[in-house]
C-alpha atoms as a PDB file:
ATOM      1  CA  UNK A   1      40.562   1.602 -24.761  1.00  0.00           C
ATOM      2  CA  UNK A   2      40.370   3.000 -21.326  1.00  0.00           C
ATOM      3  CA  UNK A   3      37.348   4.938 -22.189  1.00  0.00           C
ATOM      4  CA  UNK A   4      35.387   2.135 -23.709  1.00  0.00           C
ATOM      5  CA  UNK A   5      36.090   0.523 -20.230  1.00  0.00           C
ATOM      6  CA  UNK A   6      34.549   2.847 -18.229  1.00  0.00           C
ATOM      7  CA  UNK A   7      31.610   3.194 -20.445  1.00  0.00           C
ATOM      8  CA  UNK A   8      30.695  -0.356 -20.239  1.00  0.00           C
ATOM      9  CA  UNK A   9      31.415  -0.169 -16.180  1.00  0.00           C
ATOM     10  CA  UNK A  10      29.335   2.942 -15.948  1.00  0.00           C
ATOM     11  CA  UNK A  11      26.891   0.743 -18.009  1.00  0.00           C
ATOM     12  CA  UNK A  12      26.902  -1.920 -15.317  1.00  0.00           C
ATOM     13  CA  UNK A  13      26.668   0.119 -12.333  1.00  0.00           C
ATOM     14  CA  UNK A  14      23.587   1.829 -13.605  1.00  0.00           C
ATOM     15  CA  UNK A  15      21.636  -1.223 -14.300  1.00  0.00           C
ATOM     16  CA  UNK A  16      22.739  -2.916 -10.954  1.00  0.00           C
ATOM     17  CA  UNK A  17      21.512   0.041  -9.118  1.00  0.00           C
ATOM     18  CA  UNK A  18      18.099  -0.311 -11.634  1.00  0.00           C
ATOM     19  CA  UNK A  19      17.917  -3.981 -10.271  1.00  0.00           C
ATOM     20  CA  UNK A  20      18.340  -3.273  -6.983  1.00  0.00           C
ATOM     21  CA  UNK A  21      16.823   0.406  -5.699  1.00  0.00           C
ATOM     22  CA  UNK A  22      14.201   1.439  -8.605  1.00  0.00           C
ATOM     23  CA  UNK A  23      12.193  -1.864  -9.631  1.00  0.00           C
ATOM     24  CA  UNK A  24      11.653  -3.226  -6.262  1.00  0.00           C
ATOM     25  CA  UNK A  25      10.693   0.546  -4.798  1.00  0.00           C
ATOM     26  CA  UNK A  26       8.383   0.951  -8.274  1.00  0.00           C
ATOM     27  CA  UNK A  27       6.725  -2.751  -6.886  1.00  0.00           C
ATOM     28  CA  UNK A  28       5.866  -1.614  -3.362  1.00  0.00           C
ATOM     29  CA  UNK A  29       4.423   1.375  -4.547  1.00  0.00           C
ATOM     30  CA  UNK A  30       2.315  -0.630  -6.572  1.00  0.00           C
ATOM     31  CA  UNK A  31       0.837  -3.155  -4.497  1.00  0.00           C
ATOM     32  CA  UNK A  32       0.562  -0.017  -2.041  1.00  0.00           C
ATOM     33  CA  UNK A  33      -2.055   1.307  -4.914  1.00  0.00           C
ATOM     34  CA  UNK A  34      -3.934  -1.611  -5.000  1.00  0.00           C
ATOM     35  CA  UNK A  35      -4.566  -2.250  -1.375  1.00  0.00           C
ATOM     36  CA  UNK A  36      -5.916   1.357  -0.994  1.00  0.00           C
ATOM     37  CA  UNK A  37      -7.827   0.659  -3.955  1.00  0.00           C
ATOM     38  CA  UNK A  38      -9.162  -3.047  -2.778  1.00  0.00           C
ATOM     39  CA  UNK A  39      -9.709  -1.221   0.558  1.00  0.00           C
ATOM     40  CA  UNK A  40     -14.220  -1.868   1.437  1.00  0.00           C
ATOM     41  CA  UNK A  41     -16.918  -1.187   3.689  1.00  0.00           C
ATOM     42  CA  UNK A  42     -16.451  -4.067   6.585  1.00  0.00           C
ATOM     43  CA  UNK A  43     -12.402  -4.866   6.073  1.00  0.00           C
ATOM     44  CA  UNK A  44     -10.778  -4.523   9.872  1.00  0.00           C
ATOM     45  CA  UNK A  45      -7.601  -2.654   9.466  1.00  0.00           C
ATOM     46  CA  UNK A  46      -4.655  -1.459  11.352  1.00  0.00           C
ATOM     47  CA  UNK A  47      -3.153   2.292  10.234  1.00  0.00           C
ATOM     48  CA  UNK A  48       0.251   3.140  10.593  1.00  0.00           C
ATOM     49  CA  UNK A  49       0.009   5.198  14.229  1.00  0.00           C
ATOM     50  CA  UNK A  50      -1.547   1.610  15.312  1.00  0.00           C
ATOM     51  CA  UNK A  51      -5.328   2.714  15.681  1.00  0.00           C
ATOM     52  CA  UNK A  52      -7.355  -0.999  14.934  1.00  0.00           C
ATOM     53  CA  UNK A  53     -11.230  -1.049  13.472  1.00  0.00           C
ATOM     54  CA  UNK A  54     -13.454  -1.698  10.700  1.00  0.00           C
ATOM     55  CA  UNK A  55     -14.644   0.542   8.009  1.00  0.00           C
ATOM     56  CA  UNK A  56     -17.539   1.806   7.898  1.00  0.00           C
ATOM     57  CA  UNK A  57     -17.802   4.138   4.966  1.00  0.00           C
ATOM     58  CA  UNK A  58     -15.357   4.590   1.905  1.00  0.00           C
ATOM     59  CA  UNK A  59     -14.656   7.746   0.152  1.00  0.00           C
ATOM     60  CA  UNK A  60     -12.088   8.664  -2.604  1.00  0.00           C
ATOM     61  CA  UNK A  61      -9.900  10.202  -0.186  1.00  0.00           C
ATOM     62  CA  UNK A  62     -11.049   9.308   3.327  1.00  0.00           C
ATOM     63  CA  UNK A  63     -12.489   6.340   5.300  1.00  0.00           C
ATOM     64  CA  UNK A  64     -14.687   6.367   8.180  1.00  0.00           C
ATOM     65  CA  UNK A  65     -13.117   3.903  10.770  1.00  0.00           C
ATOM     66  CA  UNK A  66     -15.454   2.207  13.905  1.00  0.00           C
ATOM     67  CA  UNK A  67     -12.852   1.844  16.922  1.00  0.00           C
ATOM     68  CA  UNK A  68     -15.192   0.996  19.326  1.00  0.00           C
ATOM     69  CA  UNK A  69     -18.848   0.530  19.524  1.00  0.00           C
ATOM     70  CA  UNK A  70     -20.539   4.233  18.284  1.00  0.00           C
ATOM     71  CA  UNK A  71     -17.095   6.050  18.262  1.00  0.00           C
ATOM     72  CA  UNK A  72     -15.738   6.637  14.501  1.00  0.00           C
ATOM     73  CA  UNK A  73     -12.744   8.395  13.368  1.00  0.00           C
ATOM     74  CA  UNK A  74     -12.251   9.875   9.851  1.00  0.00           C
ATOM     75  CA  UNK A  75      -8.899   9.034   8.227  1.00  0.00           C
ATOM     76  CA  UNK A  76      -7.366   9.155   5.040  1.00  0.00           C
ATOM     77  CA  UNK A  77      -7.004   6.605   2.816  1.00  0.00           C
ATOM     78  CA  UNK A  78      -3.274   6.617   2.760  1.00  0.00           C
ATOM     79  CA  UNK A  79      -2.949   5.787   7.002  1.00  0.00           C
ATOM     80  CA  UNK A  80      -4.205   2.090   6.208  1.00  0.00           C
ATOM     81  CA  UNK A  81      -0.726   0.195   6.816  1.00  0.00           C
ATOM     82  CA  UNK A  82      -2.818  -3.432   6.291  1.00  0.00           C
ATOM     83  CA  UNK A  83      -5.799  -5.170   5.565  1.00  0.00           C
ATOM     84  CA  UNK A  84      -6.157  -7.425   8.632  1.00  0.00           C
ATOM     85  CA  UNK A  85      -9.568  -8.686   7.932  1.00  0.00           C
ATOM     86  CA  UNK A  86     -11.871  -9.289   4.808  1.00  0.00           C
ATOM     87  CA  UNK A  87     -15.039  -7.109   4.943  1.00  0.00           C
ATOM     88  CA  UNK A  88     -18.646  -8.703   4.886  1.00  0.00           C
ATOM     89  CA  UNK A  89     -19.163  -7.136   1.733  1.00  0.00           C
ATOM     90  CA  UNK A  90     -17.110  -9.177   0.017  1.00  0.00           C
ATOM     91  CA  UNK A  91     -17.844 -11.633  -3.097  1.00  0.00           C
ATOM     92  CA  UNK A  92     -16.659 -15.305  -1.805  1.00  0.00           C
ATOM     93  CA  UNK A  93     -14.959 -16.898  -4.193  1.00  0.00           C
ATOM     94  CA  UNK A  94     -14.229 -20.894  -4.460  1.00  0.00           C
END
């Protein structure tokens, strides 16, 4: 009897911590995915250390990012923290 208890409590703990920890981590890391995938040529964006600019050139890995007027750094994709602008290459829609 005791046993059966703490099956069905082991049972419960597991899925709360499913619930609570691995499905909203596994959600981040998707959206994550597809804004690094979404990223294009023209989209302003802010990286994690804080460095602001457009995009000037997308590569599987890297993107070439305009800071200032003539002055480009090459980062990789995963330092994009957010997509603060759309770029001019986009499709409007509506």
């Amino acid at each position: 009897m005791k046993v059966d208890i703490l099956i069905i409590y082991v049972i419960v703990v597991v899925g709360v911590f499913y619930v609570l920890m691995i499905r909203p981590q596994r959600r981040r890391r998707q959206a994550r995915q597809e804004l690094l995938a979404k990223v294009r040529k023209g989209d302003e964006i802010v990286t994690y250390d804080g460095m602001c600019g457009t995009i000037r050139q997308v590569r599987d890995t890297f993107v070439v990012l305009e800071i200032a007027d003539h002055k480009r750094v090459r980062l990789l994709k995963s330092a994009v923290a957010e997509v603060v602008g759309k770029g001019v290459n986009r499709q409007r829609t509506g």
